[in-house]
C-alpha atoms as a PDB file:
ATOM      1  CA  UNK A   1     108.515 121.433  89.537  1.00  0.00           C
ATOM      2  CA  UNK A   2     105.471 120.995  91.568  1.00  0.00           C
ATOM      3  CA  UNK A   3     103.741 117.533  91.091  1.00  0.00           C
ATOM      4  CA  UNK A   4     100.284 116.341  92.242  1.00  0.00           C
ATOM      5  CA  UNK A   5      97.892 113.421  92.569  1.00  0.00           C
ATOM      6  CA  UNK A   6      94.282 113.591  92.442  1.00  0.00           C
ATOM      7  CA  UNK A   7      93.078 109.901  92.638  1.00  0.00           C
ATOM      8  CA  UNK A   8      89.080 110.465  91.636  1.00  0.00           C
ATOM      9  CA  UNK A   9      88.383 106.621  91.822  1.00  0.00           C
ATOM     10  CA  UNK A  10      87.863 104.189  94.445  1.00  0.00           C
ATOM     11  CA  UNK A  11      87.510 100.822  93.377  1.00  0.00           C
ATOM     12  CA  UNK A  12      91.304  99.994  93.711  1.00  0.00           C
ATOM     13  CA  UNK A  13      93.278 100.651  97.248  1.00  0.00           C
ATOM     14  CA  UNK A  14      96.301 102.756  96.021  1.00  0.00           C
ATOM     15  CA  UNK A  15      99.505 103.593  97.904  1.00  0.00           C
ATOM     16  CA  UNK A  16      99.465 106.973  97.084  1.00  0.00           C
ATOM     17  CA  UNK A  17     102.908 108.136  98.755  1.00  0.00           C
ATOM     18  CA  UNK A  18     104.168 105.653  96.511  1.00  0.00           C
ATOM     19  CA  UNK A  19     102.394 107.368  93.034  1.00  0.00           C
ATOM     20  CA  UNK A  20     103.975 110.700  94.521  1.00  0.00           C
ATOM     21  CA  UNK A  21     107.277 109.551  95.057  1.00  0.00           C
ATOM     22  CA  UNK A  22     107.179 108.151  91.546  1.00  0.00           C
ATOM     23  CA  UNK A  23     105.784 111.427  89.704  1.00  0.00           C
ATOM     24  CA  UNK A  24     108.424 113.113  91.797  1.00  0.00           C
ATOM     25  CA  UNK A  25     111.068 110.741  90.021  1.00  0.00           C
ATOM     26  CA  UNK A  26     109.805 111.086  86.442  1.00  0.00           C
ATOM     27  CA  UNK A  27     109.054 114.951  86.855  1.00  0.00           C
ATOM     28  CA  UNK A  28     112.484 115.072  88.011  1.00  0.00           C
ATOM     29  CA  UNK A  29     114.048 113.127  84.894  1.00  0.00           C
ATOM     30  CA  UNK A  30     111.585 115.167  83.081  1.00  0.00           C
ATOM     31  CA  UNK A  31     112.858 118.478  83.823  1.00  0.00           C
ATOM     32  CA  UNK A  32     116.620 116.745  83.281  1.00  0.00           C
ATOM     33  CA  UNK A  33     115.765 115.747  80.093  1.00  0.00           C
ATOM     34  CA  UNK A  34     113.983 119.281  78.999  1.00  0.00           C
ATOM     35  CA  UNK A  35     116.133 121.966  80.873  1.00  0.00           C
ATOM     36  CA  UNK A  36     114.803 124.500  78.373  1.00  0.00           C
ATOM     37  CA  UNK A  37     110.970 124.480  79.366  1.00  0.00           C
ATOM     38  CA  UNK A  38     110.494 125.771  82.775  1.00  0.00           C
ATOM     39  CA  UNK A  39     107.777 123.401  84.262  1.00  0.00           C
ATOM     40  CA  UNK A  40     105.204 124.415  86.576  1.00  0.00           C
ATOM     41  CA  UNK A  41     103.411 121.768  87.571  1.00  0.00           C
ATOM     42  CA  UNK A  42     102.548 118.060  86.216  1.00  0.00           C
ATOM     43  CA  UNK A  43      98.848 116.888  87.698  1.00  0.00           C
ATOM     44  CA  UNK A  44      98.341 113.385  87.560  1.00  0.00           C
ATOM     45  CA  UNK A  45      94.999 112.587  87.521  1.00  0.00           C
ATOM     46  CA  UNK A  46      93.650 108.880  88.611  1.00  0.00           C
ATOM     47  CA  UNK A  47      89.791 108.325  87.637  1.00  0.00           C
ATOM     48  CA  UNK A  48      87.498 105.181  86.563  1.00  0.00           C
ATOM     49  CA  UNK A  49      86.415 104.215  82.740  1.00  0.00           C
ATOM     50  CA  UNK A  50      83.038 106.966  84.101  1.00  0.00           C
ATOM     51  CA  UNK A  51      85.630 109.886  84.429  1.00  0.00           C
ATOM     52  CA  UNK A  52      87.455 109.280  81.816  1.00  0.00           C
ATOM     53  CA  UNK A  53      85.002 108.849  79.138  1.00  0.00           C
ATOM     54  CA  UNK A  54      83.320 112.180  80.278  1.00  0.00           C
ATOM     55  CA  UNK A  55      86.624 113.839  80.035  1.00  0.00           C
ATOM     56  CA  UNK A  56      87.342 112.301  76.283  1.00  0.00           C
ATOM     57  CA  UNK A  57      83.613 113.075  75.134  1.00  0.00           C
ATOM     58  CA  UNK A  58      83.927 116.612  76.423  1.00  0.00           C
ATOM     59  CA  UNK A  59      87.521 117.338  74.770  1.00  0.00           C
ATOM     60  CA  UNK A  60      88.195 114.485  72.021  1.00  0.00           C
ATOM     61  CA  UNK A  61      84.027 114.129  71.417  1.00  0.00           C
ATOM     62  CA  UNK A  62      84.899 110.262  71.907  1.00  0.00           C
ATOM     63  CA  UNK A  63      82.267 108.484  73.883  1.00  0.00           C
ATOM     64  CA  UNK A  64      84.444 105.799  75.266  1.00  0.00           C
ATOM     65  CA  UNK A  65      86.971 105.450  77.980  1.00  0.00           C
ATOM     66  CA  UNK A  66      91.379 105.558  77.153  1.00  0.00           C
ATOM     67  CA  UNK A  67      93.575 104.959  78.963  1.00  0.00           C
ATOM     68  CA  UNK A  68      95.964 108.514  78.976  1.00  0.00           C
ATOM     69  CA  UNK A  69      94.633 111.512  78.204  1.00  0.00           C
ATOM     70  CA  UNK A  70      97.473 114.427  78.132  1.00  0.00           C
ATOM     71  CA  UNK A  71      96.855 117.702  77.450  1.00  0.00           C
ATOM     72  CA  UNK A  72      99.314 120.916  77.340  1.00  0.00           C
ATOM     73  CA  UNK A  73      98.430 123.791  78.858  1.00  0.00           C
ATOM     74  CA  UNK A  74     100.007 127.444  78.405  1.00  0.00           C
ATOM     75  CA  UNK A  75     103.351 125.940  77.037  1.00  0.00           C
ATOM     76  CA  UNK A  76     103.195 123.774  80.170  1.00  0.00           C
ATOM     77  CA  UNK A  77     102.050 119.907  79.914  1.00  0.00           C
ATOM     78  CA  UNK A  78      99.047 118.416  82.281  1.00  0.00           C
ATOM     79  CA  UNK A  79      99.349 114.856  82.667  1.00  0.00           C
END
C-alpha cells in the first residue's frame, strides 16, 4: 500500500520522515488487520484551521475547522 504526506501548513517545523515512517507502520497494521480490501493508497493530509475549514465547508457545509476529516474513495479510504 502506497502512503503519502502532503503537509499544506507551515506554522509548526515537522519531522516529516518521521510522519512517513509512522503512516508506513499504521498502513501496514492496517492492511494486517483488513486483508480483504486491497488498499491503494492512504494520503495523509497536514493543513492549518484555514484549510481545513475550507475543506469541511465545501464537503460537510460546516464553516468551522475539525480536527480529522476522512473520506472513502472508490471502496478505498483517504485519510
Amino acid at each position: 500500500m502506497k502512503t503519502v504526506i502532503q503537509n499544506n501548513q507551515t506554522v509548526i517545523p515537522l519531522h516529516l520522515p518521521a510522519i512517513q515512517q509512522l503512516a508506513d507502520s499504521l498502513a501496514t497494521a492496517l492492511a494486517a488487520a483488513d486483508p480483504g480490501t486491497v488498499w491503494g493508497e492512504v494520503t495523509l493530509l497536514l493543513t492549518d484551521d484555514q484549510g481545513i475549514t475550507q475543506t469541511n465547508r465545501e464537503f460537510f457545509g460546516k464553516n468551522q475547522p475539525t480536527d480529522v476529516i476522512s473520506f472513502q474513495v472508490g471502496g478505498q479510504a483517504v485519510l
